[in-house]
C-alpha atoms as a PDB file:
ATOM      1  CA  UNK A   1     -23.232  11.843   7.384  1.00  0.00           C
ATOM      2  CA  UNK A   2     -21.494   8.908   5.870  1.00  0.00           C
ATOM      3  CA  UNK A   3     -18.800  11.188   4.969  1.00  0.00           C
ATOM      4  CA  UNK A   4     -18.153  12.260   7.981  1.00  0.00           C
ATOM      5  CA  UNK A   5     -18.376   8.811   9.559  1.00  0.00           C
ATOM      6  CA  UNK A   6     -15.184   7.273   6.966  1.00  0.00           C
ATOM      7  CA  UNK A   7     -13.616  10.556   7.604  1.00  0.00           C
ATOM      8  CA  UNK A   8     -13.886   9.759  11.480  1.00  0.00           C
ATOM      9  CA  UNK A   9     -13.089   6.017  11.214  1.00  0.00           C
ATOM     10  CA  UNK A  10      -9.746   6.871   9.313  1.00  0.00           C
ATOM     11  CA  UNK A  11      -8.899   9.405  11.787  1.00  0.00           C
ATOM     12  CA  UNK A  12      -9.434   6.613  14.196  1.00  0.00           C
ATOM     13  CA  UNK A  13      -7.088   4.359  12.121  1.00  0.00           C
ATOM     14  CA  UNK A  14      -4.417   6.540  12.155  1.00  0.00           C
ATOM     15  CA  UNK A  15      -4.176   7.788  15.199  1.00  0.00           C
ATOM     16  CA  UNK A  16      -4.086   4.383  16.616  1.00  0.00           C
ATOM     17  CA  UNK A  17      -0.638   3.689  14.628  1.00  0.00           C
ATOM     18  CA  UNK A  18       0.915   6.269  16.877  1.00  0.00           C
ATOM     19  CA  UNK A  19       2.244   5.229  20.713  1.00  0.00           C
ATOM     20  CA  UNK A  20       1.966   8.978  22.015  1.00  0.00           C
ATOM     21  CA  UNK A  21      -1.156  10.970  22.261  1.00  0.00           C
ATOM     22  CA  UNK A  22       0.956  14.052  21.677  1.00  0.00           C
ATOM     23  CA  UNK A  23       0.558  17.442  19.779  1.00  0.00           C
ATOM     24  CA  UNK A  24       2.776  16.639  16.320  1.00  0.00           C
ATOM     25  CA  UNK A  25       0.417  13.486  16.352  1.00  0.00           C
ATOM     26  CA  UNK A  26      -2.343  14.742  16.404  1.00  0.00           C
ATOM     27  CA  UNK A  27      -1.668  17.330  13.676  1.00  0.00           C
ATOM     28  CA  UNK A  28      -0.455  15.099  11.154  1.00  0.00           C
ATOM     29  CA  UNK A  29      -3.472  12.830  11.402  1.00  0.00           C
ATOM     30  CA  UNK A  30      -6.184  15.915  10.974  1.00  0.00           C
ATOM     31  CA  UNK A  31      -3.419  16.906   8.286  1.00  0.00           C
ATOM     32  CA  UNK A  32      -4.315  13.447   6.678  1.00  0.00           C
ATOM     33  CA  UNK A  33      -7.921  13.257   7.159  1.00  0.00           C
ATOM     34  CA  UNK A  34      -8.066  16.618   5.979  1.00  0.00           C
ATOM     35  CA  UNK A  35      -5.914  15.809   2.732  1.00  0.00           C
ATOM     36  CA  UNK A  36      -8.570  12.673   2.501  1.00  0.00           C
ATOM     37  CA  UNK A  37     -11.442  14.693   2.016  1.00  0.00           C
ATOM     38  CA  UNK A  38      -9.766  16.670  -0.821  1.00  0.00           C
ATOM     39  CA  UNK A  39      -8.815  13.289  -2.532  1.00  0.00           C
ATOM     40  CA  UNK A  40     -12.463  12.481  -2.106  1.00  0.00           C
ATOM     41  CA  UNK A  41     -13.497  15.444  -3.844  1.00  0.00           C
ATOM     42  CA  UNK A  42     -11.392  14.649  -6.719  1.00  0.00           C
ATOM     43  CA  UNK A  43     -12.983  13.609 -10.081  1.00  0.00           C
ATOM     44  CA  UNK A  44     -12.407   9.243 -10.354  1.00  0.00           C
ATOM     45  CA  UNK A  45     -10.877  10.267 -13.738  1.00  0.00           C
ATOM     46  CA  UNK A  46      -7.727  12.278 -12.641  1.00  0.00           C
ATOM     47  CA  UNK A  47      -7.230   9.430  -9.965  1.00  0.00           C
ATOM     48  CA  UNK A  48      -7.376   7.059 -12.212  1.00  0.00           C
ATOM     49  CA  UNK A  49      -5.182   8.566 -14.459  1.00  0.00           C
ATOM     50  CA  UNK A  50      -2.079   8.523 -12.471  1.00  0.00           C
ATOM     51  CA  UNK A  51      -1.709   4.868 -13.015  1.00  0.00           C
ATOM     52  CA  UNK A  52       1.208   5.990 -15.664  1.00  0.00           C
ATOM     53  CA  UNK A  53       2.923   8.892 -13.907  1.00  0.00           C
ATOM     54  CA  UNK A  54       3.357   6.785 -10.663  1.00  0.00           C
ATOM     55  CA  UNK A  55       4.975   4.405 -12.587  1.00  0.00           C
ATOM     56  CA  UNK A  56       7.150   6.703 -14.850  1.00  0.00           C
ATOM     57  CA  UNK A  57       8.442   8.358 -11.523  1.00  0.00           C
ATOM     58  CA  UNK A  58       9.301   4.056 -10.163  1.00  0.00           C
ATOM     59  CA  UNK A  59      11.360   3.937 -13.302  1.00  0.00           C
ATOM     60  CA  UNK A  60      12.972   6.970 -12.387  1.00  0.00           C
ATOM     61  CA  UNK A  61      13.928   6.194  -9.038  1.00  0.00           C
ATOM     62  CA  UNK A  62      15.239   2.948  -9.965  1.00  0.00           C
ATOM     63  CA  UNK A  63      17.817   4.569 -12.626  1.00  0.00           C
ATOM     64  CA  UNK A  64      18.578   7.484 -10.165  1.00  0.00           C
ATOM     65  CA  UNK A  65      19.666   5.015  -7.622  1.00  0.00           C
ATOM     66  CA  UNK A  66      21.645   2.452 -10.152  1.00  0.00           C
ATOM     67  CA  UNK A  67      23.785   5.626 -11.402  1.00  0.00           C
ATOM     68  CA  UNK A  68      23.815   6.946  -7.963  1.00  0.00           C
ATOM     69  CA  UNK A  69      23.733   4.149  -5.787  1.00  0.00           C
ATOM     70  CA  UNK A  70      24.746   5.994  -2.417  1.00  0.00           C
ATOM     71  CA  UNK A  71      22.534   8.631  -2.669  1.00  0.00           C
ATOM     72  CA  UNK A  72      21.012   9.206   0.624  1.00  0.00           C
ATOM     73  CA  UNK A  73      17.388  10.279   1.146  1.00  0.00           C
ATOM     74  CA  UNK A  74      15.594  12.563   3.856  1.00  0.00           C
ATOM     75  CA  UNK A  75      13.282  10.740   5.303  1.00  0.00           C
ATOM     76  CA  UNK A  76       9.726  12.823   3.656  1.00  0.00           C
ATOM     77  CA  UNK A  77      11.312  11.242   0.265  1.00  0.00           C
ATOM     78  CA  UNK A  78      11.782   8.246   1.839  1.00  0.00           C
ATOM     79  CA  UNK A  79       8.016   8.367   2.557  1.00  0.00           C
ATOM     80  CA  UNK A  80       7.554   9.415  -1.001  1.00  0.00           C
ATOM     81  CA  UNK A  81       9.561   6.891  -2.439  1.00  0.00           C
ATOM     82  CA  UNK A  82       7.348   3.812  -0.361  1.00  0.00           C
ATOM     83  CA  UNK A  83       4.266   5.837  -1.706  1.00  0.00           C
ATOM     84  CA  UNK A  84       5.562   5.473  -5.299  1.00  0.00           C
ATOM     85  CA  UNK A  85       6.702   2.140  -4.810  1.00  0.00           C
ATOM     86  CA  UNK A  86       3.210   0.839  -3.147  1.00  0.00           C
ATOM     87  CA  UNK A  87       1.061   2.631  -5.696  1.00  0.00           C
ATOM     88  CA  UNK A  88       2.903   1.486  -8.667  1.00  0.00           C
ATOM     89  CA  UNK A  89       2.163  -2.280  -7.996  1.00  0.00           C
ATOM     90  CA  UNK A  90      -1.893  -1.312  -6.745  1.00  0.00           C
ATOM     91  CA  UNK A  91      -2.319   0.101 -10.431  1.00  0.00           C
ATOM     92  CA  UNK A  92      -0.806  -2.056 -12.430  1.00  0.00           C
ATOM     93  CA  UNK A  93      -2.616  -4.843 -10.450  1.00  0.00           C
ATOM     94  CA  UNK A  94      -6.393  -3.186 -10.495  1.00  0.00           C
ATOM     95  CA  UNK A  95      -5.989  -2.113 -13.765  1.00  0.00           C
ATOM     96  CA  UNK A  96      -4.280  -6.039 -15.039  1.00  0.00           C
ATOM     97  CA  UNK A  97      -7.767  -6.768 -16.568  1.00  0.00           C
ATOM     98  CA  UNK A  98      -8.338  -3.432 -18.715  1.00  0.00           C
ATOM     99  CA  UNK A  99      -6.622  -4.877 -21.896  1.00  0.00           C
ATOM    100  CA  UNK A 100      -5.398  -8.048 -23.177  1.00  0.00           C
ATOM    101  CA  UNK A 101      -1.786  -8.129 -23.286  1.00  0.00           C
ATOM    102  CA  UNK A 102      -0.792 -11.875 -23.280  1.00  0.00           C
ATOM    103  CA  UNK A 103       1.146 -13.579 -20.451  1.00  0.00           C
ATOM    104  CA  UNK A 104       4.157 -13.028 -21.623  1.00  0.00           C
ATOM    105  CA  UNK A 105       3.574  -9.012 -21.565  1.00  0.00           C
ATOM    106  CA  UNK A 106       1.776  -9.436 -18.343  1.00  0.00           C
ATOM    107  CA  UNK A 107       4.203 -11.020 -16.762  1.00  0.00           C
ATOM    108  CA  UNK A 108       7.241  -9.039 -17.987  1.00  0.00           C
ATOM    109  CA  UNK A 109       5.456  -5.615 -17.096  1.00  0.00           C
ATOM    110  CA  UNK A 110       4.534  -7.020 -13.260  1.00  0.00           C
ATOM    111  CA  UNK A 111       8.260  -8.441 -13.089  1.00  0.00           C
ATOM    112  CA  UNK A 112       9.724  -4.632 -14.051  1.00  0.00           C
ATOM    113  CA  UNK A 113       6.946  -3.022 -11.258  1.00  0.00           C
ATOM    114  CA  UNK A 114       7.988  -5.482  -8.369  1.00  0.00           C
ATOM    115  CA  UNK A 115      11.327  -5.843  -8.750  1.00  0.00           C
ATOM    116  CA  UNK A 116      11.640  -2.067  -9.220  1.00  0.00           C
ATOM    117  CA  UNK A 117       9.709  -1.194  -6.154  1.00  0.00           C
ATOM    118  CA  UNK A 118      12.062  -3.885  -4.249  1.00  0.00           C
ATOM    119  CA  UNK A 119      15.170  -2.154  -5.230  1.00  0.00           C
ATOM    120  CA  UNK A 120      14.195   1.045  -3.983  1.00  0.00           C
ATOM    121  CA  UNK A 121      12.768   0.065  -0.957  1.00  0.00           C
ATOM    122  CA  UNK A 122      16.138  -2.051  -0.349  1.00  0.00           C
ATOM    123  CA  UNK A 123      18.201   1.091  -1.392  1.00  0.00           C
ATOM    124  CA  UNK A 124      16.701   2.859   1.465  1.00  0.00           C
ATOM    125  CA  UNK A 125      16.914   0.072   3.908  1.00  0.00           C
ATOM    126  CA  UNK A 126      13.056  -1.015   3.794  1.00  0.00           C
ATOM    127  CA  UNK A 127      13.253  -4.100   1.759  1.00  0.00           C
ATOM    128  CA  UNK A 128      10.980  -5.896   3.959  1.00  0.00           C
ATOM    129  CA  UNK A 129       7.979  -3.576   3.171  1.00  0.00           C
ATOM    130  CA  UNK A 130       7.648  -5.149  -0.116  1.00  0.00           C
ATOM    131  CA  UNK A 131       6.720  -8.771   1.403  1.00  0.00           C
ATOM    132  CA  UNK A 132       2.770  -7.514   3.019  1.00  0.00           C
ATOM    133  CA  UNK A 133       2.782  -5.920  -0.500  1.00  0.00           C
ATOM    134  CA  UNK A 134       3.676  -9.040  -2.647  1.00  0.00           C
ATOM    135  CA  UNK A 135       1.214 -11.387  -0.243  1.00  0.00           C
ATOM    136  CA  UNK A 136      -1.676  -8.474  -0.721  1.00  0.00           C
ATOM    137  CA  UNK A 137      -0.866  -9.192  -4.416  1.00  0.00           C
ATOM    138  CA  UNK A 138      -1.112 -13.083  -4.328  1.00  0.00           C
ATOM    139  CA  UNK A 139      -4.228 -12.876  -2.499  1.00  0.00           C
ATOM    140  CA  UNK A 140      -5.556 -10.280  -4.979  1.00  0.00           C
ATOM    141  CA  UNK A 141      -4.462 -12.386  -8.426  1.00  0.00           C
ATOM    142  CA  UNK A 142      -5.936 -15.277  -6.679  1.00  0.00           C
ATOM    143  CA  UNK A 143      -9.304 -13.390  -6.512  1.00  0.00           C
ATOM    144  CA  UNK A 144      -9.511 -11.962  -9.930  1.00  0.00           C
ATOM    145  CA  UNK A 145      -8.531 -15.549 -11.276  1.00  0.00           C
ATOM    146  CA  UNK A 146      -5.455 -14.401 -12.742  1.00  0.00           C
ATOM    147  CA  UNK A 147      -3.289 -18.235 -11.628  1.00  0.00           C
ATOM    148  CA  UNK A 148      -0.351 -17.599 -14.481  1.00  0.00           C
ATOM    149  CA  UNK A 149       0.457 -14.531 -12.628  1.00  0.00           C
ATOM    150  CA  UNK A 150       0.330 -15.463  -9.109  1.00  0.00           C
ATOM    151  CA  UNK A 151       2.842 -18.083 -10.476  1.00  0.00           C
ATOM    152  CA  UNK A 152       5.027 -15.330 -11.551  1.00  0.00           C
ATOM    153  CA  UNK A 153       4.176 -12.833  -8.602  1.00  0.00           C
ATOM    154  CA  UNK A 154       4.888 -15.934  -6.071  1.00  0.00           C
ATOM    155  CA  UNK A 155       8.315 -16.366  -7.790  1.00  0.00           C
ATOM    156  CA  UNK A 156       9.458 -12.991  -7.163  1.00  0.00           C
ATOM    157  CA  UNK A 157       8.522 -12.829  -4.040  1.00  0.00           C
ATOM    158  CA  UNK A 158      11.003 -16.131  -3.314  1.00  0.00           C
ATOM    159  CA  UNK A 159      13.640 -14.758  -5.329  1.00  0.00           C
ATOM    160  CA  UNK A 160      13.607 -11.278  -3.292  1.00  0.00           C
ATOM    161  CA  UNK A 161      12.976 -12.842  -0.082  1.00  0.00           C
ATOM    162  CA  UNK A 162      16.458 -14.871  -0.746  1.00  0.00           C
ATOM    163  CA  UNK A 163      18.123 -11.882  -1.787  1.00  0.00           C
ATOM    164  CA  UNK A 164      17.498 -10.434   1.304  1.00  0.00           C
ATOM    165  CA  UNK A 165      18.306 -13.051   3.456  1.00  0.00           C
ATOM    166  CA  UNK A 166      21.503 -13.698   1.281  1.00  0.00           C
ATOM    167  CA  UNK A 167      22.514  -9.900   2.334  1.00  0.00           C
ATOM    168  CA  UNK A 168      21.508 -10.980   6.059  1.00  0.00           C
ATOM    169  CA  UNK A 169      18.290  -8.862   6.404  1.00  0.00           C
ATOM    170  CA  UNK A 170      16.419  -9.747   9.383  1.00  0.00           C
ATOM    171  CA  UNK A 171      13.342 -10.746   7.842  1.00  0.00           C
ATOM    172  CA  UNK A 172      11.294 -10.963  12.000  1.00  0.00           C
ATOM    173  CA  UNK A 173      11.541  -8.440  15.049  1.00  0.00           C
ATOM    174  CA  UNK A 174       9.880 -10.497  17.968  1.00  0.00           C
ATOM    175  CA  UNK A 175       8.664  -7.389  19.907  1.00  0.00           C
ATOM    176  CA  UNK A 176       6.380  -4.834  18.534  1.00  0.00           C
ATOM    177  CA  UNK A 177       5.574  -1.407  20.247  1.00  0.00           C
ATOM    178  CA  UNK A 178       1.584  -1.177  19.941  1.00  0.00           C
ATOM    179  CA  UNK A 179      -0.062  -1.394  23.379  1.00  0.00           C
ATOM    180  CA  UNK A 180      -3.027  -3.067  23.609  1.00  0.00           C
ATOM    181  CA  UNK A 181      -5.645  -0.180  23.078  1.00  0.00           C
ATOM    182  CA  UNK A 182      -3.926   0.551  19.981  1.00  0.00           C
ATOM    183  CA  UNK A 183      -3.350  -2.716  19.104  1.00  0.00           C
ATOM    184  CA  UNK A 184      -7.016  -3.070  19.280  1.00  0.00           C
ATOM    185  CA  UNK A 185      -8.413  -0.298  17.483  1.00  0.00           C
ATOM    186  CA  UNK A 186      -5.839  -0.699  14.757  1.00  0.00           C
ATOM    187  CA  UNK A 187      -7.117  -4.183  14.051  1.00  0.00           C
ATOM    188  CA  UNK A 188     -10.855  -3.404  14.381  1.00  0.00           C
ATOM    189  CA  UNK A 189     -10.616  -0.286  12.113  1.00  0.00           C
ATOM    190  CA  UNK A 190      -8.770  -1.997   9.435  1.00  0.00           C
ATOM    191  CA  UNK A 191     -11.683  -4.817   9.432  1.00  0.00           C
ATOM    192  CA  UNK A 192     -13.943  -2.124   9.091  1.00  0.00           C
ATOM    193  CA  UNK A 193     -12.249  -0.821   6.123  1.00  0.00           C
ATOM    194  CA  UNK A 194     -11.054  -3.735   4.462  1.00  0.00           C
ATOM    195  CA  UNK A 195     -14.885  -5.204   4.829  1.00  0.00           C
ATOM    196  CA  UNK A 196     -16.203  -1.429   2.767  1.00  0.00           C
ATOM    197  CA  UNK A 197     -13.751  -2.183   0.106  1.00  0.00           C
ATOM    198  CA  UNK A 198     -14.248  -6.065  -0.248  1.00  0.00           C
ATOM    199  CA  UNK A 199     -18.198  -5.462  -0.633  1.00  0.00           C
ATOM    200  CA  UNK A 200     -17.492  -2.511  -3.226  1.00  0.00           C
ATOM    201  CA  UNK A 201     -15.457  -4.768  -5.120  1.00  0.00           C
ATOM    202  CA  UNK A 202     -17.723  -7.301  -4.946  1.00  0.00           C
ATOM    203  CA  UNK A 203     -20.506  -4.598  -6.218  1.00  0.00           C
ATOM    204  CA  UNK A 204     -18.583  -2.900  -9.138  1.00  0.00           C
ATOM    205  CA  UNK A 205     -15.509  -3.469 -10.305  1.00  0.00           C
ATOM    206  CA  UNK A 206     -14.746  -0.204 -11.344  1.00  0.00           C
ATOM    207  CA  UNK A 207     -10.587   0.699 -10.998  1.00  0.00           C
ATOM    208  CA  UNK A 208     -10.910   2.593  -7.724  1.00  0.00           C
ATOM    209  CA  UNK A 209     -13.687   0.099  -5.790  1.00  0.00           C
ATOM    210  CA  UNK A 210     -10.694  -2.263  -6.813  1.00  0.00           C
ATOM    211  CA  UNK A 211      -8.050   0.151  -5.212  1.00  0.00           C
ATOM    212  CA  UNK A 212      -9.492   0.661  -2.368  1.00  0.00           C
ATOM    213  CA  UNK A 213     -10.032  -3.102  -1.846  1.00  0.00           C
ATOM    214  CA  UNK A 214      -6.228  -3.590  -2.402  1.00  0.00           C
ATOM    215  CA  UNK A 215      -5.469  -1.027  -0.248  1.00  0.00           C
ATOM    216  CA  UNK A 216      -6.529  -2.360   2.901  1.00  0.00           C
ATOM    217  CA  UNK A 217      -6.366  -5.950   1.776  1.00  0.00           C
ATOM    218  CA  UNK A 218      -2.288  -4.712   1.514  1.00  0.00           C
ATOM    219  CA  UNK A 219      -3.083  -3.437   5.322  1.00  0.00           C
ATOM    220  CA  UNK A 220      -4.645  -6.241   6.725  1.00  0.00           C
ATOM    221  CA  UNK A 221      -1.954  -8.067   5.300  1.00  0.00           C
ATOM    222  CA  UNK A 222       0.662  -6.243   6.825  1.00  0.00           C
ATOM    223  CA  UNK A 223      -1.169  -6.006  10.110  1.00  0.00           C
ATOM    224  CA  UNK A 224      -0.958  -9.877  10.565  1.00  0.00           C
ATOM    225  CA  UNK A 225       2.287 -10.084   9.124  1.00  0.00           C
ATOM    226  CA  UNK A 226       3.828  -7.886  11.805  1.00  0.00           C
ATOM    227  CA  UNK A 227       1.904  -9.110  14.802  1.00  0.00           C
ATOM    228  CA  UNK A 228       1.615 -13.074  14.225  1.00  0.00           C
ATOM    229  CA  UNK A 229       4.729 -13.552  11.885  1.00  0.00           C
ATOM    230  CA  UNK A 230       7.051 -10.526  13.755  1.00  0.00           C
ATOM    231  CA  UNK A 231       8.383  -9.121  10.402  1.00  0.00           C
ATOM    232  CA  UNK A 232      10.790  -6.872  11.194  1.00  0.00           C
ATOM    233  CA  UNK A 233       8.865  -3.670   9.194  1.00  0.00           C
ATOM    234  CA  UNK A 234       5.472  -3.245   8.891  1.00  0.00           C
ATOM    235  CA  UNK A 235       3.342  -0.162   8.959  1.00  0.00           C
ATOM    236  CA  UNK A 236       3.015  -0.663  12.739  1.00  0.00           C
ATOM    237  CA  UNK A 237       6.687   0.617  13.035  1.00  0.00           C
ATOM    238  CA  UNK A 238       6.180   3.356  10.729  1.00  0.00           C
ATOM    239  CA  UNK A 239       3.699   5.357  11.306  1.00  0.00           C
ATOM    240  CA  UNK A 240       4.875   8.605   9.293  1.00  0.00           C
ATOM    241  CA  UNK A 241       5.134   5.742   6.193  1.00  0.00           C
ATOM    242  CA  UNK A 242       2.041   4.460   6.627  1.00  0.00           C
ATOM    243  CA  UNK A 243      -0.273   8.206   6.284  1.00  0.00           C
ATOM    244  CA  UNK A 244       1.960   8.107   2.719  1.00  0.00           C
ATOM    245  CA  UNK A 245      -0.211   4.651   1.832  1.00  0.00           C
ATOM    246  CA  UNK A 246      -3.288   5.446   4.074  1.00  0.00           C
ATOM    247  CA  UNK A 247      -4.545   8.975   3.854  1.00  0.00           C
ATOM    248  CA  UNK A 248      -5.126   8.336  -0.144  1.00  0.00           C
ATOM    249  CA  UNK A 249      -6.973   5.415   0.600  1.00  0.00           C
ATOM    250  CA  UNK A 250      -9.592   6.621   2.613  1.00  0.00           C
ATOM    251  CA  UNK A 251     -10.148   9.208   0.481  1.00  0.00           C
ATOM    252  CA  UNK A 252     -10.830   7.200  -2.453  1.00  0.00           C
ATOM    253  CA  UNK A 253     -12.919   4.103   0.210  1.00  0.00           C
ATOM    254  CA  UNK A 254     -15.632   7.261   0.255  1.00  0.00           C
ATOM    255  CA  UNK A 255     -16.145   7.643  -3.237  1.00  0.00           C
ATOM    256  CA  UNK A 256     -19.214   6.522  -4.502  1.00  0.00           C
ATOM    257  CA  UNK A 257     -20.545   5.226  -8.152  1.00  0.00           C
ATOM    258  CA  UNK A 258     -18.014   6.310 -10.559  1.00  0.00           C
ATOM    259  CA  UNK A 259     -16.132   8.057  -7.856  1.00  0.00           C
ATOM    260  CA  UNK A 260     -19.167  10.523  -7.860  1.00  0.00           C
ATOM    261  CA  UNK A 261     -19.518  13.040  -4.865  1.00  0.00           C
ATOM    262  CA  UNK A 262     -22.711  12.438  -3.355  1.00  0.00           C
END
């Protein structure tokens, strides 16, 4: 039962980031709620463990694109590529507190992350995604106490956002296409979720209760960014990019205790 009642509330989710109640729709969502229920069925372990290969593949990118710097992408890699990028900075921020590394290491490994998922985002023309994604990560050091970092994390975030106003990207959109329904059930769904994963963080903080908070702290985020502030990309614009970030999410929202299957 409470299975199939996350399983319905992120089909709700993400079918309300569509405009059109058409066929292709329709099938990608149940394609994503369906690839959600395998995720859930996935040991916490293996999950946990891509931490490193997610990474590995940001560092790849990010040389692929400085030796070939005009290489075009189709736009499934393109949702691949935002995947990488966002799941690279969730793990090395829910998994910050593992081992002791010293500021200095801290800071130079989140500096590498960001600044790598930036470029590639930028290299594909969605440099703006990375702003809901650095405030997400503000909020989130501010929470786990980690000050020093939010120092360093806030920096970034000022240095990229000149950047991209120094290349003249327009940072706002003033119109956004949700109509009110969806509008609605996009914000109500995403409190629903982001208020699961805030009171399993607060229970356990085990890596994935801390994902899953992220995750839809990073959505709420981004929500709010694109309807109050108008930035001019947001998931709300992309609805094909945002089942890349979502659809694991809710997968790993209905885990349980040490991500067993109950």
């Amino acid at each position: 039962m409470r299975t199939a009642l996350f399983l319905m509330l992120g089909a709700m989710l993400l079918y309300s980031l569509f405009l059109k109640a058409d066929i292709p729709s329709l099938f990608f969502v149940l394609l994503s709620v369906g690839i959600s229920y395998l995720i859930y069925r996935v040991p916490a372990r293996y999950i946990v463990a891509m931490k490193y290969p997610v990474i590995f593949l940001l560092l790849s990118v990010t040389v692929l694109f400085l030796i070939y710097p005009h290489l075009k992408l189709p736009g499934p890699m393109e949702g691949l590529l935002f995947f990488i990028s966002f799941y690279s900075v969730s793990y090395f921020l829910i998994t910050i507190d593992e081992k002791e590394r010293g500021l200095f290491k801290e800071a130079t490994a989140l500096s590498v992350v960001f600044l790598c998922s930036a470029f590639n985002m930028s290299m594909v023309g969605k440099a703006v995604f990375i702003l809901p994604i650095a405030f997400a990560g503000l909020i989130f050091l501010f929470i786990l106490g980690k000050n020093r970092l939010l120092v360093v994390l806030a920096f970034l975030s000022l240095v990229v956002t000149g950047l991209m106003i120094n290349k003249g990207v327009a940072l706002t959109n003033p119109k956004t296409s949700l109509n009110d329904m969806n509008r609605y059930m996009v914000l109500t769904t995403s409190f629903i979720f982001l208020m699961i994963g805030f009171a399993s963080f607060v229970k356990s903080k085990e890596v994935l209760k801390k994902l899953s908070f992220f995750g839809f702290l990073y959505l709420a985020v981004d929500i709010i960014m694109t309807l109050a502030l108008k930035i001019s990309m947001g998931l709300l614009y992309q609805p094909f990019l945002a089942l890349f970030v979502l659809t694991p999410l809710i997968g790993v929202s209905m885990k349980r205790e040490r991500g067993a299957v109950k």
